[in-house]
Protein backbone atom coordinates (compact mmCIF):
# COMPACT_ATOMS: atom_id res chain seq x y z
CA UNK A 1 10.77 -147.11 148.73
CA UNK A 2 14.59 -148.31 148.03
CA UNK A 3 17.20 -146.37 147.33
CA UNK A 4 16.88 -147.50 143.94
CA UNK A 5 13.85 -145.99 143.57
CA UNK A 6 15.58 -142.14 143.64
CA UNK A 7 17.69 -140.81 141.61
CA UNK A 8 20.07 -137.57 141.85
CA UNK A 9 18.79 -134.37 140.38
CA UNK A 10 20.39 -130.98 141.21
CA UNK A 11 22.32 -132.32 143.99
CA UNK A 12 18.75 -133.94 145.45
CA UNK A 13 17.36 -136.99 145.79
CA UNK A 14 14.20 -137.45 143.37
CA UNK A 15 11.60 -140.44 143.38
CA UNK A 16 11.86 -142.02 139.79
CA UNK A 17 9.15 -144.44 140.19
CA UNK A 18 5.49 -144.40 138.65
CA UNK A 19 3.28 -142.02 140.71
CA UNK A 20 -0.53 -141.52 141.21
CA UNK A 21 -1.95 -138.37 141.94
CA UNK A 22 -4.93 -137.71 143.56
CA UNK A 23 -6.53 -134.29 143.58
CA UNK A 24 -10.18 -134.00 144.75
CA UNK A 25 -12.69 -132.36 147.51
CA UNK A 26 -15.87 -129.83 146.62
CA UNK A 27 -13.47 -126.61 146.34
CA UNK A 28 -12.75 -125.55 142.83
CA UNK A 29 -8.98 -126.45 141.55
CA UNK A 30 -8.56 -129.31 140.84
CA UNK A 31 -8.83 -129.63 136.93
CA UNK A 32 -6.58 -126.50 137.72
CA UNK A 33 -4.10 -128.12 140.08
CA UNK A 34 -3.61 -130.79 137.22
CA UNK A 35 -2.89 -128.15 134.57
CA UNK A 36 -0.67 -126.44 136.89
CA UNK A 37 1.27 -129.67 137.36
CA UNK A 38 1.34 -130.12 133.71
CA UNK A 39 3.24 -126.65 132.79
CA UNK A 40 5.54 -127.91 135.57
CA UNK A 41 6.10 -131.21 133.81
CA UNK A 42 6.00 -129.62 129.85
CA UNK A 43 9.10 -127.18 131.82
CA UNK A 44 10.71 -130.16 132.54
CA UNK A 45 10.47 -131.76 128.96
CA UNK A 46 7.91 -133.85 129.83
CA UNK A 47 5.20 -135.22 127.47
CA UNK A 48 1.60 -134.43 128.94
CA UNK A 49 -1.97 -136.04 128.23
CA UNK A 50 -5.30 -134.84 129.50
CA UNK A 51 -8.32 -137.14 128.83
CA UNK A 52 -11.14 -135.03 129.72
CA UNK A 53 -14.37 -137.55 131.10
CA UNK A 54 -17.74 -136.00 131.42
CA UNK A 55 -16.82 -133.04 129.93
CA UNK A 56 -18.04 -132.14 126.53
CA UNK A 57 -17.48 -130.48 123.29
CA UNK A 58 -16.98 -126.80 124.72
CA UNK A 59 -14.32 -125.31 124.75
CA UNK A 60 -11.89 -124.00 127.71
CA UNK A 61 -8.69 -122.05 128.13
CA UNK A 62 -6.46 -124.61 128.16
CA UNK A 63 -7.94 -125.59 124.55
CA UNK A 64 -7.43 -122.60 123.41
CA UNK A 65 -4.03 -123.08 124.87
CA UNK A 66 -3.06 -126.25 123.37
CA UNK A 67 -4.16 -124.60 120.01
CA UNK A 68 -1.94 -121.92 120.08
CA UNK A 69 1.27 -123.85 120.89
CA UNK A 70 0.69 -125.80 117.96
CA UNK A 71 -0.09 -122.55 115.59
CA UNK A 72 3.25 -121.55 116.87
CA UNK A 73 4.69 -125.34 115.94
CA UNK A 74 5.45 -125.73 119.43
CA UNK A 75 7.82 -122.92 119.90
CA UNK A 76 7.71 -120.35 122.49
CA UNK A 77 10.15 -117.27 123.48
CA UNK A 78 11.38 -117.42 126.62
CA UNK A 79 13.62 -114.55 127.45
CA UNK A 80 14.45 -113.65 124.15
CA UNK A 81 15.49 -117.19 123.38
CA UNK A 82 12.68 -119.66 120.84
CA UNK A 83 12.43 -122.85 123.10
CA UNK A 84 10.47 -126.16 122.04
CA UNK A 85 7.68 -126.72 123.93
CA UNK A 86 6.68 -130.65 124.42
CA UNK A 87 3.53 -132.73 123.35
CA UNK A 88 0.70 -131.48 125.26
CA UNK A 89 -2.48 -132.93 123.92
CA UNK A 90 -6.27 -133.05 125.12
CA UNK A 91 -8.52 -135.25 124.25
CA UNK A 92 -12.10 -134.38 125.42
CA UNK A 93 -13.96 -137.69 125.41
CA UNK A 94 -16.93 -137.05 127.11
CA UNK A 95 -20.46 -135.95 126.35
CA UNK A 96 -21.33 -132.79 128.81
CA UNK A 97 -23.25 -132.97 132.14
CA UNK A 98 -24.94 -136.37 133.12
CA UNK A 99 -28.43 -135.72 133.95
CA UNK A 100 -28.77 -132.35 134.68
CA UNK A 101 -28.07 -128.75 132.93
CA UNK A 102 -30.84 -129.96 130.37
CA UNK A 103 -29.11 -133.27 129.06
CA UNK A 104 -31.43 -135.52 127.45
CA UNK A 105 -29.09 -138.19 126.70
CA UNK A 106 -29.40 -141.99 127.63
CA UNK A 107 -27.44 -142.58 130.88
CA UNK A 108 -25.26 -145.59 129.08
CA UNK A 109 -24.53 -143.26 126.26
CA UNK A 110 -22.43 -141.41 129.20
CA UNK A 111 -20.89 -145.09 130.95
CA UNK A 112 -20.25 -146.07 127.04
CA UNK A 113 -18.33 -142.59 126.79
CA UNK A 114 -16.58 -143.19 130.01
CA UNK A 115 -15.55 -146.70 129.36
CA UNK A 116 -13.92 -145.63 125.94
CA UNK A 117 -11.72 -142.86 127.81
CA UNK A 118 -10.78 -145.59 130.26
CA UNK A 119 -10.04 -148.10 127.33
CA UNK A 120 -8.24 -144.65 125.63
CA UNK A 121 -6.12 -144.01 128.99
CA UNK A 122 -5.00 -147.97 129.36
CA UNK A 123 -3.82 -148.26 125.89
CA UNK A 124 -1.79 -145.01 126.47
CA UNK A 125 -0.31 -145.61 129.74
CA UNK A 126 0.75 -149.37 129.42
CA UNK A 127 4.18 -150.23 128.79
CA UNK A 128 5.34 -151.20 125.93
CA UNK A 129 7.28 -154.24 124.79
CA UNK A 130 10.32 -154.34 123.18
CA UNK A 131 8.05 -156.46 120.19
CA UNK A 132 6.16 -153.22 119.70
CA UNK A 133 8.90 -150.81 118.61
CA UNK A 134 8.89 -148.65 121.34
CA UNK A 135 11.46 -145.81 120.22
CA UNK A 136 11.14 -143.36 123.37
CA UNK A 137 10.78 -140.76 121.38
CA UNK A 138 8.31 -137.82 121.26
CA UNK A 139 5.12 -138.43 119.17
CA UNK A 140 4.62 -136.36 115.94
CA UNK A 141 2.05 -133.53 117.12
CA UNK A 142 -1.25 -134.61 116.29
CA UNK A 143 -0.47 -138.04 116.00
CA UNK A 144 -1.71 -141.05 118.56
CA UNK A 145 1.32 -142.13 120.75
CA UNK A 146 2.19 -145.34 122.95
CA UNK A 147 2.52 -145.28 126.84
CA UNK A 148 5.99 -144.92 126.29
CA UNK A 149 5.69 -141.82 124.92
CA UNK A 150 3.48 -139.84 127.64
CA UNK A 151 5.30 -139.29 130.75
CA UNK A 152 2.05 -137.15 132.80
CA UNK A 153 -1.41 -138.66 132.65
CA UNK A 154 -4.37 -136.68 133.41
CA UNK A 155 -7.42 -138.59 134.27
CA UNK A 156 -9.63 -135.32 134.15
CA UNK A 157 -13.09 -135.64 135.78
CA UNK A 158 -12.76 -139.42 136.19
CA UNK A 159 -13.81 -139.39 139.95
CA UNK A 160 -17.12 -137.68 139.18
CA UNK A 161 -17.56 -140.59 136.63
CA UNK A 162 -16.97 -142.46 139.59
CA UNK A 163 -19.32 -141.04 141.69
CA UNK A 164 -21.91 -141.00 139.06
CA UNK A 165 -21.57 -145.12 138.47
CA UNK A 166 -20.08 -144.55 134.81
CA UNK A 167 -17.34 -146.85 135.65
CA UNK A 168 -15.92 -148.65 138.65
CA UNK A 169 -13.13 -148.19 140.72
CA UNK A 170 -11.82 -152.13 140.14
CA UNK A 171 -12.33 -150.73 136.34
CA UNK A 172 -9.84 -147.59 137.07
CA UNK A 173 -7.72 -149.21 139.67
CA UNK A 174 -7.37 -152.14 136.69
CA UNK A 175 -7.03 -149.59 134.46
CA UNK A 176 -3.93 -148.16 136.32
CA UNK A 177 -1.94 -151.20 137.56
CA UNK A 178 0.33 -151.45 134.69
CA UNK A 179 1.02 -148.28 134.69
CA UNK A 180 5.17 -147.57 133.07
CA UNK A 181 8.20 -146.96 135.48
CA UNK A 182 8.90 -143.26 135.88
CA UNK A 183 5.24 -141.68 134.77
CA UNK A 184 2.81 -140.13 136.68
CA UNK A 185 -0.68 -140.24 136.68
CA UNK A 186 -3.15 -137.58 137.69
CA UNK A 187 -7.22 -138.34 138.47
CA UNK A 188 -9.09 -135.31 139.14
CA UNK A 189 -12.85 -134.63 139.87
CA UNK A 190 -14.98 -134.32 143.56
CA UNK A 191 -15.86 -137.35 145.06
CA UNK A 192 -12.73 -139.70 144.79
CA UNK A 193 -13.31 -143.03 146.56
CA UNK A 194 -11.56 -144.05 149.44
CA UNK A 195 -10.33 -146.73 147.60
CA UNK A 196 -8.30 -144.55 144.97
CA UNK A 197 -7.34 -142.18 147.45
CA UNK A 198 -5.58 -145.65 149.55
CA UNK A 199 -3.97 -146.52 146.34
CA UNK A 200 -2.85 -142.90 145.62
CA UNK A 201 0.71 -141.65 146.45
CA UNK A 202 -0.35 -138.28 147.32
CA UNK A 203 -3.77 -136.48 147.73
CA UNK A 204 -4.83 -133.25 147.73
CA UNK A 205 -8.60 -132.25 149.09
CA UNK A 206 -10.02 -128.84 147.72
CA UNK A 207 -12.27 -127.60 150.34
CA UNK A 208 -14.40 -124.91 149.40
CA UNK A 209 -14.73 -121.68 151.81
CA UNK A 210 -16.52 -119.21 149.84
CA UNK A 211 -16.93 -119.04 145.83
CA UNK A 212 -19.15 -116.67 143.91
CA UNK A 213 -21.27 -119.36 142.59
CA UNK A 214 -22.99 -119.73 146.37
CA UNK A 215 -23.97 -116.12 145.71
CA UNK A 216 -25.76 -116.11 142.31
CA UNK A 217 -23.21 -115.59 140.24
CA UNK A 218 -22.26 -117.29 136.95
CA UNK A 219 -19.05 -118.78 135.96
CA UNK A 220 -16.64 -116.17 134.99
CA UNK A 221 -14.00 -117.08 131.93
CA UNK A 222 -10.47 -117.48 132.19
CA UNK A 223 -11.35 -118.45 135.57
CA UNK A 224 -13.87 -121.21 135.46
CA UNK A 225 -13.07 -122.23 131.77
């Protein structure tokens, strides 16, 4: 990358460019790595979108999360002081577990499910052109915004759709070529193709060593979801 490419932060050189991030492997994490990277981003006054693929109407944590920040109008006390916290949306647009768990849904009710998240993700992360009105700033809360808008991009679960012959990778990699200067893009999920992981700036494999699943046990809230 240039020199153009960085910018000065804190006395440090930063990358400013338009980043993809990878985070995959069998381990557990990586839906959690993305959320992680999210509060990091939301500290930074960053505006964050999950689109959730495969999974399904029930809810998780971070739902519950997202629903409290905007009960509080998306204000928070941080050492005594009310702060604003940014956009942080999620948008579940899948339709549960593909073929197993007891789903009795047609297979291309899933890929049709998949393909609308993609369609949902490309709209969102495109730039905008000057013709559209683009204003930079931060969406009302619970209101649709433009690519401009959204600096972080979760792709949550979209290697498993992957994996699972939803969608393609030329569909994703298409999806994710226009992607805006200076926003970042997260695809999570086991399985990632070697493909997205070559066109990734950074990966991250979760490799599983021992998890209480292998031994009978069920998933345990606030850990699991």
């Amino acid at each position: 990358a240039s020199l153009a490419h960085y910018q000065t932060v804190g006395g440090s050189f930063c990358y400013n460019r338009s980043m993809l991030i990878v985070f995959t492997g069998n381990g557990k994490g990586k839906t959690t790595a993305a959320l992680g990277q999210a509060v990091r981003a939301l500290g930074r006054g960053k505006r964050v979108l999950m689109v959730q693929f495969i999974k399904g109407p029930w809810k998780s944590g971070e739902d519950e999360f997202v629903k409290k920040i905007k009960n509080q109008k998306s204000k928070i006390k941080i050492d005594s002081e009310e702060e604003t916290i940014p956009d942080f949306e999620i948008k579940k647009m899948g339709l549960g577990f593909v073929g197993i768990l007891g789903d009795t849904l047609p297979r291309e009710k899933h890929a049709e499910a998949a393909r609308e998240a993609l369609a949902y993700v490309k709209s969102e992360i495109a730039p905008k052109s000057p013709a559209d009105g683009a204003s930079g700033q931060a969406p009302k809360s619970g209101s649709t915004t433009s690519g401009q808008a959204w600096d972080l991009v979760i792709l949550d679960e979209v290697n498993v759709a992957l994996s699972l012959n939803l969608l393609t990778v030329a569909e994703v990699l298409g999806a994710l070529k226009d992607v805006s200067p200076e926003k970042m893009v997260i695809c999570t999920g086991r399985g990632a193709p070697q493909e997205l992981i070559d066109r990734a700036d950074l990966v991250t494999e979760m490799r599983e060593i021992k998890h209480p699943f292998s031994g009978g046990k069920t998933a345990k809230i606030a850990v699991e979801f």
